[in-house]
Protein backbone atom coordinates (compact mmCIF):
# COMPACT_ATOMS: atom_id res chain seq x y z
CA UNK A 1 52.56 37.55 -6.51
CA UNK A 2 51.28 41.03 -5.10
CA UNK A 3 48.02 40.90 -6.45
CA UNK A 4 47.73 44.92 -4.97
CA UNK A 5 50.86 45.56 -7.32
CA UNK A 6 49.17 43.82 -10.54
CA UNK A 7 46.44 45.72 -10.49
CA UNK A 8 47.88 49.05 -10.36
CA UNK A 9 50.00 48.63 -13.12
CA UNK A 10 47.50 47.11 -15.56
CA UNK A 11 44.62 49.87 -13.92
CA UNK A 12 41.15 49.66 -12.76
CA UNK A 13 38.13 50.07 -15.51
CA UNK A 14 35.95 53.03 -14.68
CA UNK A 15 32.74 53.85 -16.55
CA UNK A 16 31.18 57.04 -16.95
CA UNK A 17 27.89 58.29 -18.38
CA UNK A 18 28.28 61.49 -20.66
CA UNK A 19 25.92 64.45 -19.88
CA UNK A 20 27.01 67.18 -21.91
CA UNK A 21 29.66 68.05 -24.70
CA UNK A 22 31.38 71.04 -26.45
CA UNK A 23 33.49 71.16 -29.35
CA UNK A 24 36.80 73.99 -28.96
CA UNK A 25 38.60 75.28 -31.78
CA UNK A 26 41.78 76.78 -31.93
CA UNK A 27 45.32 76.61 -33.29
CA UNK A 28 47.81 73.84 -32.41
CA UNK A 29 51.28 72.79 -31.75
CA UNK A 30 52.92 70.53 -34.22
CA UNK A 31 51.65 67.53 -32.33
CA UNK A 32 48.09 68.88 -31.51
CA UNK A 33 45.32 70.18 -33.80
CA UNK A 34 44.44 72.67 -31.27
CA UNK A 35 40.29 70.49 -31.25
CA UNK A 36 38.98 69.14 -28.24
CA UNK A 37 36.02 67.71 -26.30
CA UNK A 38 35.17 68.74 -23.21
CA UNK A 39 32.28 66.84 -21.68
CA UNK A 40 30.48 67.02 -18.22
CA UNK A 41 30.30 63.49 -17.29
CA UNK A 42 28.54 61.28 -14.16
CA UNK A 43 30.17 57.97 -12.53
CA UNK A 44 28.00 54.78 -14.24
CA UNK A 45 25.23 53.95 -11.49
CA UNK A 46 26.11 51.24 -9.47
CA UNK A 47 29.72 52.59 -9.90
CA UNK A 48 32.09 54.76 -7.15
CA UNK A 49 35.26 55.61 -7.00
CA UNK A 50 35.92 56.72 -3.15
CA UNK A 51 39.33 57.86 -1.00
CA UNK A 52 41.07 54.91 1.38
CA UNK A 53 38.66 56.67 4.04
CA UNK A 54 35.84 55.38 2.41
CA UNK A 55 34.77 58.90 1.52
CA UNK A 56 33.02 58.74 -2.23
CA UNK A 57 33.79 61.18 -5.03
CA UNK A 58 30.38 60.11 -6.77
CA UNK A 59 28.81 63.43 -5.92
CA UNK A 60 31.80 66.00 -7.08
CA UNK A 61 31.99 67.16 -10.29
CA UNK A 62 33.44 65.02 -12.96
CA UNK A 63 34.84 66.18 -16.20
CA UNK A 64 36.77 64.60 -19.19
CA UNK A 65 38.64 66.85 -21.62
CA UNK A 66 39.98 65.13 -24.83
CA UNK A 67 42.64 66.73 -27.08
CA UNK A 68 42.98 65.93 -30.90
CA UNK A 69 46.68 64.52 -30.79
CA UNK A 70 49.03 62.20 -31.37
CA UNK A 71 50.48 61.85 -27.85
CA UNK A 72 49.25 63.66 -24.87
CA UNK A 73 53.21 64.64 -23.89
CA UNK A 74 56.40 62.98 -23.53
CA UNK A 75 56.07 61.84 -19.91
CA UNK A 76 52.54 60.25 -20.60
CA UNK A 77 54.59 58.57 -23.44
CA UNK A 78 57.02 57.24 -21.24
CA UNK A 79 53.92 55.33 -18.60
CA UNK A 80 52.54 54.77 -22.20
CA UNK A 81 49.55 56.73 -20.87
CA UNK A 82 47.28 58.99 -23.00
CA UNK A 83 46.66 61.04 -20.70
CA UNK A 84 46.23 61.58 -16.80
CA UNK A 85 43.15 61.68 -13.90
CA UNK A 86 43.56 64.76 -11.66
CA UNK A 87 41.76 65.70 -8.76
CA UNK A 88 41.02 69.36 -7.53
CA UNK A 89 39.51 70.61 -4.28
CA UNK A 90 36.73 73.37 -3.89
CA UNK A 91 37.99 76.87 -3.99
CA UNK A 92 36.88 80.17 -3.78
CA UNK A 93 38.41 83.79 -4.08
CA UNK A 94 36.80 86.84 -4.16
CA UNK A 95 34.71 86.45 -7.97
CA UNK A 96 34.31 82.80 -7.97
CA UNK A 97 33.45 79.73 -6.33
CA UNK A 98 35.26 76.43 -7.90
CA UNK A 99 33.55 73.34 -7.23
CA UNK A 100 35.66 70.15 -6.46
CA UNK A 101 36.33 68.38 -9.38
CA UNK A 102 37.48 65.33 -11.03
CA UNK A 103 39.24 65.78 -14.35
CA UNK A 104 40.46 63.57 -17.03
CA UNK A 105 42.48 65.21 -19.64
CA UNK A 106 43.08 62.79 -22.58
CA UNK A 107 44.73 62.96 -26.17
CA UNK A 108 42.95 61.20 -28.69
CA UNK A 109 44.59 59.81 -32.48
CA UNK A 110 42.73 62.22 -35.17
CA UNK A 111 40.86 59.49 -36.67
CA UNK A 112 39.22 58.29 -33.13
CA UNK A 113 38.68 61.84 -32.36
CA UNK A 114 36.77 62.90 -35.79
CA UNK A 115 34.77 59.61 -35.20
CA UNK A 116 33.26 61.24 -32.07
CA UNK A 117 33.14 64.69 -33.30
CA UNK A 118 31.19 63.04 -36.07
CA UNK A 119 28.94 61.12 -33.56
CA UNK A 120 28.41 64.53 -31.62
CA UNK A 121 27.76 66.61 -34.30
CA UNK A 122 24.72 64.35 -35.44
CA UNK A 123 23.35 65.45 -32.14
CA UNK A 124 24.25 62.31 -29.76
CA UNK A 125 25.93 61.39 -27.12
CA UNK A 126 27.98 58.28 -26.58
CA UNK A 127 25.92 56.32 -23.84
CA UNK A 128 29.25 55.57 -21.97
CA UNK A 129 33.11 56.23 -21.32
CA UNK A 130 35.08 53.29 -20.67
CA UNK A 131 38.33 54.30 -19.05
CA UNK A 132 40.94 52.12 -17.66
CA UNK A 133 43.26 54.41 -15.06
CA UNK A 134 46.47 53.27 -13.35
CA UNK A 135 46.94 54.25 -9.77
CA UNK A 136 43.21 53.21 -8.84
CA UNK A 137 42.46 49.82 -7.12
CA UNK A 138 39.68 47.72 -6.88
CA UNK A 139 37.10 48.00 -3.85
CA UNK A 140 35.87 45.00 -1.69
CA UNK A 141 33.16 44.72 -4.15
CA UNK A 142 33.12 41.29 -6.51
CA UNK A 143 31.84 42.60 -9.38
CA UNK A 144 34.56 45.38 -9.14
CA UNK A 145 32.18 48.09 -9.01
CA UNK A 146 34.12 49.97 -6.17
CA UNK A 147 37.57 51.60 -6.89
CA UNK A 148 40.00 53.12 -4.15
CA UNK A 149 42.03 56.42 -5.20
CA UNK A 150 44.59 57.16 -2.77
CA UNK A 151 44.90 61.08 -3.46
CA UNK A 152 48.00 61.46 -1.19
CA UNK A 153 50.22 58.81 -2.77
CA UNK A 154 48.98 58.87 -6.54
CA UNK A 155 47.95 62.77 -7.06
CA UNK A 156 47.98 62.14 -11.17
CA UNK A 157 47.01 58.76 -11.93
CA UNK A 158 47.88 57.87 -15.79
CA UNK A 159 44.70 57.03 -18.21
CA UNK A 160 45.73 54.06 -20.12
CA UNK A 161 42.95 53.93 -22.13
CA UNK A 162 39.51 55.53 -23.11
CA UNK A 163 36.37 53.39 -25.54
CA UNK A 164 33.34 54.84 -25.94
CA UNK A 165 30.25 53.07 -26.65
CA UNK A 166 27.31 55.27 -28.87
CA UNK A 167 23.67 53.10 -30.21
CA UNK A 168 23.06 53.78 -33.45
CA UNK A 169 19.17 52.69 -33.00
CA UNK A 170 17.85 52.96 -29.24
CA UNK A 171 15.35 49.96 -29.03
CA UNK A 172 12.30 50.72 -26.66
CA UNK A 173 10.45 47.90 -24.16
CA UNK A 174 7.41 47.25 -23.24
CA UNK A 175 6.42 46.44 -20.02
CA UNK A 176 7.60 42.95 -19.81
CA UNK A 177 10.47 43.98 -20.89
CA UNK A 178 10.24 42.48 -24.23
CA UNK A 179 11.65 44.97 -27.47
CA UNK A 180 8.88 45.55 -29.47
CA UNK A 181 9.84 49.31 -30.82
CA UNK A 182 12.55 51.29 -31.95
CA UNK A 183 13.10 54.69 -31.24
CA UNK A 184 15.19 56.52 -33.62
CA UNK A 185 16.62 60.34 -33.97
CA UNK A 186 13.80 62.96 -34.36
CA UNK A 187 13.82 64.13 -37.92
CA UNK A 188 15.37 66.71 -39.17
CA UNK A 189 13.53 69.85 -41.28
CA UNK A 190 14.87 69.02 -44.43
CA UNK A 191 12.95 64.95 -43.92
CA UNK A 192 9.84 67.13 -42.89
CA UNK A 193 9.80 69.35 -46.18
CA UNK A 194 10.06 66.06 -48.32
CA UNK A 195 7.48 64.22 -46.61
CA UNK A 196 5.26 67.54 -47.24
CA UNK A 197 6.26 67.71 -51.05
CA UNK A 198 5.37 64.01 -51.09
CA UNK A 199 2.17 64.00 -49.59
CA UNK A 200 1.46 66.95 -52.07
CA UNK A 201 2.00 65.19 -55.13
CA UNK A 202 0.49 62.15 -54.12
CA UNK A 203 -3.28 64.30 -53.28
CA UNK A 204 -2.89 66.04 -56.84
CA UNK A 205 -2.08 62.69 -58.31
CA UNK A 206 -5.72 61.45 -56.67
CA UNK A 207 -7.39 64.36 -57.38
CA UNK A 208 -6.42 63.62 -61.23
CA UNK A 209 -7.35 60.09 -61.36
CA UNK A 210 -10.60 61.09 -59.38
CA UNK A 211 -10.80 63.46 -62.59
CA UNK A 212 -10.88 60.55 -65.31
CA UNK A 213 -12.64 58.03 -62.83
CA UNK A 214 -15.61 60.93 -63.08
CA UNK A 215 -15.15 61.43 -66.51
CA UNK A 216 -15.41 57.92 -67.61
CA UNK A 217 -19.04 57.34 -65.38
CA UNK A 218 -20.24 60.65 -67.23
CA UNK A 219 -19.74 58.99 -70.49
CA UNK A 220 -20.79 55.71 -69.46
CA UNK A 221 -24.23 57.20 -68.38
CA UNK A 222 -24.04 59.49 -71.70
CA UNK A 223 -23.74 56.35 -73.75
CA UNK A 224 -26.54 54.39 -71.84
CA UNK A 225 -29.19 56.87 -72.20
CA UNK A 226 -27.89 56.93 -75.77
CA UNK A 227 -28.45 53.56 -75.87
CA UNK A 228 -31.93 53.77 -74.54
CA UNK A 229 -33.28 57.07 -76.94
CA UNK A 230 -32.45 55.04 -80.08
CA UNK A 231 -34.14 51.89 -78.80
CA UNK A 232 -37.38 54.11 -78.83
């Protein structure tokens, strides 16, 4: 069996770490909602995708842009692909310099796509990208950390498939590394303004049974000295 062959067929897993995202509105085709995600994205650490001269596109700009659709088009239908990895040298003309990229350009079913929309709009990030691409190999490395993209023969390698992975609670450590806190999302203005109404209500509520705890000592001493004048 060519074990080269397997691979590229079933694709190499490559993991990215999200930096930034925007949400794009517009109108669609009849297969397309006309939403996306774009989102500035880093390779994993420990991770590298390089060329077959061992040169490493780590350090270029990667990017992963995610249409709200069905299918991404026919021929990505056809690899059963949902989309493709392109790659795009530096550029410049006379108004603007283009870095080189890496782009991933990805349709996503409308329920997996308002899932992360929903995850974004709460004001997070998913913590990683798992991607699995076919026309990538794996490196030397055992752990499979290293994957080869030969540019020349495989221009538009087809994404198979994209997971992302978002905490819901971020647990802290100590210095032994042992969990001991969790750190959750900063709260909002509307959890500040009841936490000031409460805090309110709970001081008048003391203040009032301050009130009757003072009342009841003045007529405790009233009744004592009472007590004592008709003794005389």
């Amino acid at each position: 069996m060519d074990l080269d062959n397997l691979v590229d067929v079933e694709g190499a897993i490559v993991t990215f770490t999200p930096r930034d995202a925007r949400v794009h509105l517009g109108a669609g085709n009849a297969n397309s909602t006309g939403r996306s995600i774009s989102m500035r994205v880093e390779l994993e650490q420990g991770e590298d995708v390089r060329l077959p001269n061992d040169q490493s596109l780590k350090r270029v700009r990667w990017n992963v842009h995610l249409v709200e659709a069905t299918s991404y088009n026919d021929e990505a239908d056809k690899q059963k692909a949902i989309g493709y990895l392109s790659h795009h040298e530096a550029a410049k003309d006379s108004t603007l310099l283009l870095d080189e990229t890496c782009y991933i350009s990805a349709a996503l079913a409308p329920a997996t796509f308002s899932s992360l929309l929903t995850v974004l709009e709460s004001g997070r990030l998913p913590n990683q990208i798992y991607t699995r691409i076919r026309g990538l190999k794996y490196g030397w490395e055992p752990d499979g950390s290293g994957k080869v993209w030969d540019i020349a023969k495989t221009p538009g390698p087809s994404v198979l498939e994209i997971k992302f992975s978002t905490p819901l609670i971020t647990s802290g450590e100590d210095r032994d590394g042992e969990q001991d806190t969790f750190d959750y999302s900063p709260p909002a203005r509307g959890d500040i303004e009841r936490l000031e109404r409460s805090v309110a209500e709970a001081l008048a509520a003391l203040r009032r049974e301050s009130s009757k705890h003072w009342l009841m000592l003045l007529c405790l001493i009233l009744l004592i000295v009472a007590m004592l004048f008709f003794r005389r």
